[in-house]
Protein backbone atom coordinates (compact mmCIF):
# COMPACT_ATOMS: atom_id res chain seq x y z
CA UNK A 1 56.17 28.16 137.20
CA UNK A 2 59.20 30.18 135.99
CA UNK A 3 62.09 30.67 138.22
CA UNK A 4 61.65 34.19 138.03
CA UNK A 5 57.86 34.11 139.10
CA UNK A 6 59.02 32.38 141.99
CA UNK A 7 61.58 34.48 142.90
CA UNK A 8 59.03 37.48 142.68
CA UNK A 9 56.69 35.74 145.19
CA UNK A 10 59.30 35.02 147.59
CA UNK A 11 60.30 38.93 147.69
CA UNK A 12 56.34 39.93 148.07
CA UNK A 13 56.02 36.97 150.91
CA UNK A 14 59.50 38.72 152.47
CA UNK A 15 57.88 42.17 152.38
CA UNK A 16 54.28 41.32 153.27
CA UNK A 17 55.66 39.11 156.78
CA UNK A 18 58.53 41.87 157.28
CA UNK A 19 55.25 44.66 156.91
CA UNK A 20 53.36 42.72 159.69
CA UNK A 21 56.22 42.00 161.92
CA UNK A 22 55.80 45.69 162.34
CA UNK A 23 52.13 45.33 162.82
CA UNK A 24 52.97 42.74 165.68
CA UNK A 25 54.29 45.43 167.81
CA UNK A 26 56.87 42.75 169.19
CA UNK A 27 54.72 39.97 168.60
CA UNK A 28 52.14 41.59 171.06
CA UNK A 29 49.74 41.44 168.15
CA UNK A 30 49.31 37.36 167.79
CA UNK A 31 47.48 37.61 164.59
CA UNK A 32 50.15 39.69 162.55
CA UNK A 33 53.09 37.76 164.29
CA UNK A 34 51.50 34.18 162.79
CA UNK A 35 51.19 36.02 159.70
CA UNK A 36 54.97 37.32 159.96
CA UNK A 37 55.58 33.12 160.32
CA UNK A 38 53.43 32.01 157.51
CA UNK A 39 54.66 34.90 155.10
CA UNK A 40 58.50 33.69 155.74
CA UNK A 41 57.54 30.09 155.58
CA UNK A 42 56.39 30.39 151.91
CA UNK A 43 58.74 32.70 151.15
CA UNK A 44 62.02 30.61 151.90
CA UNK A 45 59.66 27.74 149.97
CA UNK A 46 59.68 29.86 147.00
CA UNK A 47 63.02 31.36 146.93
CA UNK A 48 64.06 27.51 147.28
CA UNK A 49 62.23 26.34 144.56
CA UNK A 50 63.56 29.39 142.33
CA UNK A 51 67.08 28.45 143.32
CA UNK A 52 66.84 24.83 141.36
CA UNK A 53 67.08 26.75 138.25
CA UNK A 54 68.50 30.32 139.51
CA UNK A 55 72.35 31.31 140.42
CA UNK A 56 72.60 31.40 144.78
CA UNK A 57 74.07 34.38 144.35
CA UNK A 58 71.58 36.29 141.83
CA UNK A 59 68.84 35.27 143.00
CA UNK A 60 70.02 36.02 146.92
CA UNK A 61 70.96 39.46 145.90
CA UNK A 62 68.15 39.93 143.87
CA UNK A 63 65.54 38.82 147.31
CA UNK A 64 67.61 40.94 149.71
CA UNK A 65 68.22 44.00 147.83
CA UNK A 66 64.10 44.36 145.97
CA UNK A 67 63.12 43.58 150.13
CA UNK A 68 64.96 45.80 151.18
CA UNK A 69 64.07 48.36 148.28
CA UNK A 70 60.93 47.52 148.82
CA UNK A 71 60.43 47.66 152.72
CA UNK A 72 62.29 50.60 153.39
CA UNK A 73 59.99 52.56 150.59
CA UNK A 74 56.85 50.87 153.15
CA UNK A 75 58.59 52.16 156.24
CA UNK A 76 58.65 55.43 154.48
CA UNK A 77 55.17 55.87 153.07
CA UNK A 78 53.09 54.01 155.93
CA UNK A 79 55.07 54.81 159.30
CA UNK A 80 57.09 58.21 158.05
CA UNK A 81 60.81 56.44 158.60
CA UNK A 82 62.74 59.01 157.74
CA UNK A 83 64.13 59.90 153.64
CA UNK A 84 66.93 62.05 153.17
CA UNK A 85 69.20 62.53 150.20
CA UNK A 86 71.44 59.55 151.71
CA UNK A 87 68.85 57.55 152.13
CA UNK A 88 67.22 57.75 148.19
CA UNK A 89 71.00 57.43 147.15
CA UNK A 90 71.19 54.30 149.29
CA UNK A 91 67.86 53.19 147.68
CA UNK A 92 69.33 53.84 144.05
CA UNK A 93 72.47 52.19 145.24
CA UNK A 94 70.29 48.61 146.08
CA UNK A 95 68.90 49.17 142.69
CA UNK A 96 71.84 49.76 140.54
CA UNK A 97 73.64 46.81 142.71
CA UNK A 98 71.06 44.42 141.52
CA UNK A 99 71.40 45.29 138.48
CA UNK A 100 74.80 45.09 137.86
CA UNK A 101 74.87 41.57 139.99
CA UNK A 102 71.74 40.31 137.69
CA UNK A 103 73.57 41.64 134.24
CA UNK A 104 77.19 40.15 135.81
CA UNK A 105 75.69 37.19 136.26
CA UNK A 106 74.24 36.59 132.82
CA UNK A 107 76.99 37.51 131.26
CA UNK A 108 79.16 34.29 133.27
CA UNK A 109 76.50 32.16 132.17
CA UNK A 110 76.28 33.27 128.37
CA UNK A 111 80.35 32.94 128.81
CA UNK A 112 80.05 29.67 130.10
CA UNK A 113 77.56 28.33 127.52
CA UNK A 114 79.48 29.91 124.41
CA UNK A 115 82.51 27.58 124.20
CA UNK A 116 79.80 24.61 124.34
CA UNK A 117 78.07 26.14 121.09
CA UNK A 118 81.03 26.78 119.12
């Protein structure tokens, strides 16, 4: 499986146990706090599987900041956190951060690679 694939299940297994650690109401809820357990189980397995072939720092920054993304726009829709204009500028922020850390990144790596082809 790519690296990337991996990576991408690892976020999803972040936000799904993050989403039911919410729905374990302080772990009062036994079924959603086993499922907050399994869900960060697999997804430290994945993200550790990704990182054989993936940069720590990319592909940390890359889990963190789509979780985040991605649980904050959850906390929003489903339980009505709040959104302001500081908030969707923070959430652009996370976005724009990744990006720059993911393009960065590939351009160290393309750097590094060069003098070995020439």
């Amino acid at each position: 499986m790519s690296p990337y694939a991996l990576l991408g299940l690892s976020v999803l297994f972040e936000v799904f146990g993050t989403t039911c650690m919410k729905l374990s109401e302080g772990f009062t809820q036994p079924v959603f706090g086993i499922v907050t357990a399994a869900c960060y189980i697999l997804s430290f397995v994945m993200l550790t599987f990704a990182l054989k072939d993936l940069s720590l720092g990319m592909a940390y920054g890359i889990w963190g900041g789509v979780g985040t993304f991605l649980t904050t726009l959850i906390g929003i829709i489903f339980w009505n956190d709040p959104f302001s204009i500081v908030v969707g500028i923070g959430m652009i922020a996370v976005v724009a951060g990744i990006a720059l850390l993911s393009k960065g990144t590939q351009e160290a790596e393309e750097a590094e690679l060069a003098p070995a082809q020439g």
